[in-house]
Protein backbone atom coordinates (compact mmCIF):
# COMPACT_ATOMS: atom_id res chain seq x y z
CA UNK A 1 0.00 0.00 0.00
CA UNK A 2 1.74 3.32 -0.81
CA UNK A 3 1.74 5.79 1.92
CA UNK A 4 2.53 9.57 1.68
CA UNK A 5 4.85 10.86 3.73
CA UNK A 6 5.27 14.52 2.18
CA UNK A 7 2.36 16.79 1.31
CA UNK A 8 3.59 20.15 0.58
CA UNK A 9 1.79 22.95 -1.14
CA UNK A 10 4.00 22.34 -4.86
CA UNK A 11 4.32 18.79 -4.84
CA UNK A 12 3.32 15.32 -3.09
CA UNK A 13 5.78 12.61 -2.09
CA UNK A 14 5.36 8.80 -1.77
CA UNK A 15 6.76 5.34 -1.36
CA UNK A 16 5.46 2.47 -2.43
CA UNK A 17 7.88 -0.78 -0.94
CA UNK A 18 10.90 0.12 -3.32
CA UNK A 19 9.16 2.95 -5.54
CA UNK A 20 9.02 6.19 -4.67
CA UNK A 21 7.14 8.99 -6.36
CA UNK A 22 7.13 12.71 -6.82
CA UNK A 23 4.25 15.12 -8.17
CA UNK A 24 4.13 18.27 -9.47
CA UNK A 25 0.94 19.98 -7.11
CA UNK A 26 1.07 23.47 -8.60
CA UNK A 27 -2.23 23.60 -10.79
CA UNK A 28 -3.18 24.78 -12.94
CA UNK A 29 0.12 23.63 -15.58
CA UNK A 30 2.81 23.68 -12.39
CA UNK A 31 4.59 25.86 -13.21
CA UNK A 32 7.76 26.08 -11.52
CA UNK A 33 8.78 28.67 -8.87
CA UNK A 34 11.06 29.25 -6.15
CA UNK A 35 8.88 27.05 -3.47
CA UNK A 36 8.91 24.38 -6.40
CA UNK A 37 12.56 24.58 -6.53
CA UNK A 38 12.78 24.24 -2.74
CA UNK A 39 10.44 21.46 -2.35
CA UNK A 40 11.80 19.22 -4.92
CA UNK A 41 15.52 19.62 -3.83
CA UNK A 42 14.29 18.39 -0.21
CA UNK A 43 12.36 15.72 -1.84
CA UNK A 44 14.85 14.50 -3.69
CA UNK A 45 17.28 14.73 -0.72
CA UNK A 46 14.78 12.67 1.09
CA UNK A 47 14.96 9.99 -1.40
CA UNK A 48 18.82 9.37 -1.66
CA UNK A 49 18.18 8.48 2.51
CA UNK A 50 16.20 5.54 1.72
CA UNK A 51 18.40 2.97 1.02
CA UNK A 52 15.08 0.42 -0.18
CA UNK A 53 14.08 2.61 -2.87
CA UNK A 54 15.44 1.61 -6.25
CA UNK A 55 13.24 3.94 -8.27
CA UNK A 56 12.32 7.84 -8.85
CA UNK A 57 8.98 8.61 -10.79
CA UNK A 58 8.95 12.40 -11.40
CA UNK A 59 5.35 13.05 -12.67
CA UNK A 60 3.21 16.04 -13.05
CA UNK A 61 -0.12 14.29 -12.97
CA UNK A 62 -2.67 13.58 -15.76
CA UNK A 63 -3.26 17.57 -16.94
CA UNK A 64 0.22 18.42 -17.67
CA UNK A 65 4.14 17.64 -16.25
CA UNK A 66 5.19 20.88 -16.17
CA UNK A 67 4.60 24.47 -18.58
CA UNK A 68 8.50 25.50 -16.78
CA UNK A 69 10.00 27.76 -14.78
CA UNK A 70 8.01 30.25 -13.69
CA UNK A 71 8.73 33.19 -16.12
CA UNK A 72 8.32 36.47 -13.26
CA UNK A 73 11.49 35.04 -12.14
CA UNK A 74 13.48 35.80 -14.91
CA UNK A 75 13.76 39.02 -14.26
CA UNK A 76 17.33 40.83 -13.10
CA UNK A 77 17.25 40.89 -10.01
CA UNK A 78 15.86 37.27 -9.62
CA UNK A 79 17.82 35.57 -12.62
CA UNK A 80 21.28 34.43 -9.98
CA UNK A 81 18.72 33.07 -7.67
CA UNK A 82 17.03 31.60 -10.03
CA UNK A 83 19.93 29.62 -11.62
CA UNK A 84 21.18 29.07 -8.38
CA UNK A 85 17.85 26.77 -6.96
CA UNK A 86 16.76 25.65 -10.40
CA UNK A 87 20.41 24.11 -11.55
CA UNK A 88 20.76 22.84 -8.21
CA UNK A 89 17.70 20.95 -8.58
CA UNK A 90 18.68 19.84 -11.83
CA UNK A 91 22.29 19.06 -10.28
CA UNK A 92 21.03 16.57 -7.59
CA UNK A 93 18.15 14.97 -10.05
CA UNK A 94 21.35 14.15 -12.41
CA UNK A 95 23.37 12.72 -9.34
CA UNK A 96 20.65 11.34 -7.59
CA UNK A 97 21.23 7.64 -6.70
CA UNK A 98 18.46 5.78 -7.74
CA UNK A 99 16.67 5.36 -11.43
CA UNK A 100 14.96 8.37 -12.35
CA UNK A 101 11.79 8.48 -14.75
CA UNK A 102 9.53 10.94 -15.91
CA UNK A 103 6.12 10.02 -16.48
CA UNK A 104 4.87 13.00 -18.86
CA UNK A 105 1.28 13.74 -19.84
CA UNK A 106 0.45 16.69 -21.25
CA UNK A 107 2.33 20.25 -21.49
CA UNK A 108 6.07 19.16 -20.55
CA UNK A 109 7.90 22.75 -21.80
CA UNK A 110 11.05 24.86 -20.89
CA UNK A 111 12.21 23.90 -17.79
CA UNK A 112 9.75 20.86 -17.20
CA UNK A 113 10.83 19.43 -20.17
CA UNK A 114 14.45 19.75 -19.20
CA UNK A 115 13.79 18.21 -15.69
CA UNK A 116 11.90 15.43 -17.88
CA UNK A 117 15.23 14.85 -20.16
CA UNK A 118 17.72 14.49 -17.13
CA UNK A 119 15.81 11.45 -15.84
CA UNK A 120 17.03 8.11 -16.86
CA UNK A 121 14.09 7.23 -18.47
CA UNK A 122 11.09 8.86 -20.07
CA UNK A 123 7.28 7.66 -20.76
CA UNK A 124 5.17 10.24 -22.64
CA UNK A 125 2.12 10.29 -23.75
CA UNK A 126 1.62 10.49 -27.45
CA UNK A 127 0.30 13.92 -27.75
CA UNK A 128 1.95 15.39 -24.78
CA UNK A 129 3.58 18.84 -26.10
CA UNK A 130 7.36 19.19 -25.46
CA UNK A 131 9.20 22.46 -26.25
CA UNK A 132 12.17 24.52 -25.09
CA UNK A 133 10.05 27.92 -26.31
CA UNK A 134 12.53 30.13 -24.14
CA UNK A 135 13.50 31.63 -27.53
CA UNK A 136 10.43 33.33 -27.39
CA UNK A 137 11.21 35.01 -24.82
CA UNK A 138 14.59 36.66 -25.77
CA UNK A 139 15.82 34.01 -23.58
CA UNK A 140 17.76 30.39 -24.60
CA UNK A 141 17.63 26.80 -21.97
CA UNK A 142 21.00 26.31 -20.57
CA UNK A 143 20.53 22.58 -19.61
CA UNK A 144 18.74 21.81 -22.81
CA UNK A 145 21.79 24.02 -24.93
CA UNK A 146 24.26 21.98 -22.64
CA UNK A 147 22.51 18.33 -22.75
CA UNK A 148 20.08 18.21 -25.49
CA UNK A 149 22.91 17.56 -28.35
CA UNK A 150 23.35 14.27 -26.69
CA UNK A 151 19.63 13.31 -26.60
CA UNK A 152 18.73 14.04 -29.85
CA UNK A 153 21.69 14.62 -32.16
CA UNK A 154 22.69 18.55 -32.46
CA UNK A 155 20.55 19.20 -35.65
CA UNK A 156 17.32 18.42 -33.71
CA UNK A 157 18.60 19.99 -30.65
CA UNK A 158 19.15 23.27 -32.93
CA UNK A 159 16.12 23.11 -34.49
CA UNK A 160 14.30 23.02 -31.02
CA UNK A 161 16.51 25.44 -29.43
CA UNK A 162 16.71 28.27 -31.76
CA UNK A 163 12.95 27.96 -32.97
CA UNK A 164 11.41 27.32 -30.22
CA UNK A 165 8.56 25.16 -31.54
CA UNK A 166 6.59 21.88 -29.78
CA UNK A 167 6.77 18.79 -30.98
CA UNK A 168 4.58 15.99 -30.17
CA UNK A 169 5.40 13.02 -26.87
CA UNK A 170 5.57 10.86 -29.96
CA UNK A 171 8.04 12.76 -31.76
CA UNK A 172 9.97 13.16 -28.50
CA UNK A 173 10.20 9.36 -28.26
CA UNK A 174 11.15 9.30 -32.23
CA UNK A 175 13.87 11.99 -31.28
CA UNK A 176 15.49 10.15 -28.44
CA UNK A 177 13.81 12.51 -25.86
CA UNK A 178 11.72 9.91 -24.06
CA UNK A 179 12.03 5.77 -24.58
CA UNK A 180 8.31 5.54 -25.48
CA UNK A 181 4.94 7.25 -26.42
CA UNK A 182 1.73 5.64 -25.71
CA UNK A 183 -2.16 6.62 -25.94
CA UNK A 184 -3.03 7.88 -22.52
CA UNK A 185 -4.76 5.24 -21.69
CA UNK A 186 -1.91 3.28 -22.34
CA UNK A 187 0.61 4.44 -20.42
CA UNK A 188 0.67 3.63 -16.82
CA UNK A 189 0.60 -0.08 -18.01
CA UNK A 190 3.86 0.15 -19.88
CA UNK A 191 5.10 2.14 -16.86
CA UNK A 192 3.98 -0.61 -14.83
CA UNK A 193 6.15 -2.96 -16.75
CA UNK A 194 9.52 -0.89 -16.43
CA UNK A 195 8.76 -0.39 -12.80
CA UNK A 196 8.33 -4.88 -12.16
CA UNK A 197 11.26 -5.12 -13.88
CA UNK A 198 13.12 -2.92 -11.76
CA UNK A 199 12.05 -3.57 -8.41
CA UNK A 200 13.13 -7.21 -8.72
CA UNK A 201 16.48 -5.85 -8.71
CA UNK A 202 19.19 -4.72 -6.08
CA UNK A 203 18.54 -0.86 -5.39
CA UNK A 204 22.72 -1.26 -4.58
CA UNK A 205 23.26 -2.51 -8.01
CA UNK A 206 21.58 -0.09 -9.86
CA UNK A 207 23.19 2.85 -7.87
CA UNK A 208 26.42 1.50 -8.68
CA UNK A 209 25.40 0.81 -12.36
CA UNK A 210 24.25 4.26 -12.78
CA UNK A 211 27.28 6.36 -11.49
CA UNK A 212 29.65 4.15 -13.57
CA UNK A 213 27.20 4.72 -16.98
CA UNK A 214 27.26 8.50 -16.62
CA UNK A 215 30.89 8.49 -15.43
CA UNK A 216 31.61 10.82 -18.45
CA UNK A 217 28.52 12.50 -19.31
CA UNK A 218 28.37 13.74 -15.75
CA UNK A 219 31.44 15.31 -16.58
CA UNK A 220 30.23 17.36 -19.62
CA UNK A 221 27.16 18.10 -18.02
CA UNK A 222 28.48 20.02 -15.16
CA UNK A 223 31.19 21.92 -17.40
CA UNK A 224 28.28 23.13 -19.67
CA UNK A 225 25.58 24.16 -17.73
CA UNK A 226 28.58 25.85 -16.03
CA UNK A 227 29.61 27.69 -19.25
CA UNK A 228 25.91 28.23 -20.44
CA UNK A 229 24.71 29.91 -16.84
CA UNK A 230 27.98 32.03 -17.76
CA UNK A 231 27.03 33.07 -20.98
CA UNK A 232 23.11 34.02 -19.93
CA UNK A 233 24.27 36.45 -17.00
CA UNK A 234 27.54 37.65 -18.59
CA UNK A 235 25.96 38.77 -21.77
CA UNK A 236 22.55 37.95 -22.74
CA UNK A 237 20.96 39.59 -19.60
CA UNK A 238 22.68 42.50 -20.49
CA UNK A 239 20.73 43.16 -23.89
CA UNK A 240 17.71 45.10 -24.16
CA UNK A 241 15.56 42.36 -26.00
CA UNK A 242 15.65 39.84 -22.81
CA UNK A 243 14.41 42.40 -20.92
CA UNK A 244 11.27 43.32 -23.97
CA UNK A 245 10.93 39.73 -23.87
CA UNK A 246 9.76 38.97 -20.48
CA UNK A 247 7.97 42.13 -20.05
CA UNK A 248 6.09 41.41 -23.33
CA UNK A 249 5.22 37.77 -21.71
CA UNK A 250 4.42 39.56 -18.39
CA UNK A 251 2.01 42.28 -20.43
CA UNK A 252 0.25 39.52 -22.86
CA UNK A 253 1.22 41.60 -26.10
CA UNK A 254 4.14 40.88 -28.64
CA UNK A 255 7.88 41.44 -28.16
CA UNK A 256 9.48 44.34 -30.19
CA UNK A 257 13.27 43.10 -31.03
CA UNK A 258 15.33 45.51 -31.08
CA UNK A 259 18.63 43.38 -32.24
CA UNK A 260 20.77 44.57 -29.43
């Protein structure tokens, strides 16, 4: 029987014998701020005590995984902090010690969908909408710029990157952005069948398995978000159009680029 130890006011935590699960609880798309941040570092914290549990399930819930970081924090004066608590999160979620999977139904964009992409494992639903639209914004992802390449090849990582445009959950699993796309109906039954086959196996041994697999990617990943966050702060927060961006966003009316 699962029981729920955690019920904060962004997300719910539970364990189920060697399973343990985390939800988005921000409605109406969860959209993630600062509490978000804080809530899901601790959870995941809480986690890596537990030496039973073999297996992560990040999940949003059925109306959407995640629309991304909340964009009022993108601002200035907020952008450090932001980095700070969002990269962390993605940080431990990368080093975290057990098997990580994101379970994604519906909006999974920005942000979300970069949380979704550092798990080990993905399971979308077909016509879940994945997109890295920071673009849009004046802005660019600096874990999708430093991670995606390796996903999905650099020409589709480009492609989503500089355009900005969604693509379907099954043309994320065609990409190489999530292992499979089913009807929603579908889904938690081929979930179900990843999560037999790994709780029949030593939580110890997969730990183990999984620092030695990302031995070198770890590497890369660290040095790049490193040299992205660099990039964002050093030069692109200091051009006018970021800032038109997010106050277009934040006003509901269209950006006017300026080109500098």
């Amino acid at each position: 029987m699962a029981s729920t130890v955690a019920s904060a006011k962004r997300l719910i935590l539970e364990f189920n014998a060697s399973i343990s699960r985390i939800t988005f609880h921000h409605p109406p798309l969860n959209v993630i701020d600062f509490q978000t941040m804080d809530e899901l570092l601790e959870a995941i914290q809480t986690v890596e005590q537990r030496n039973e549990i073999s297996t992560v399930i990040l999940s949003g819930g059925e109306r959407g995984f995640s629309a991304g970081v909340d964009v009022a924090i993108h601002t200035p004066d907020k952008i450090e902090m932001m980095f700070q608590k969002f990269h962390g999160v993605i940080g431990a979620l990368a080093k975290c010690r057990k098997i990580t999977i994101a379970e994604v139904h519906g909006v999974c964009l920005g942000g979300g969908a970069e949380l979704a992409m550092i798990c080990d494992m993905v399971y979308t639903t077909d016509k879940a909408k994945w997109g890295f639209p920071e673009i849009n914004l004046g802005c660019y992802p600096p874990v999708a710029c430093a991670a995606l390449s390796a996903l999905v090849g650099q020409k589709r990582a480009a492609e989503l990157i500089f355009t900005g445009r969604a693509i379907s959950g099954e043309e994320a699993a065609a990409w190489g952005l999530a292992n499979e796309a089913h009807p929603e109906g579908e889904l938690q039954e081929v979930l179900q069948g990843t999560l037999d086959y790994l709780s029949k196996l030593s939580p110890s041994a997969l730990s183990v398995a999984k620092k030695a697999f990302y031995g070198w990617d770890s590497i890369h990943l660290d040095k790049g978000m490193a040299r992205a966050e660099k990039i964002y702060l050093e030069e692109l927060m200091q051009t006018e159009d970021v800032k038109e961006g997010i106050n277009a966003f934040m006003q509901k009316r269209k950006p006017e680029w300026k080109g500098r």
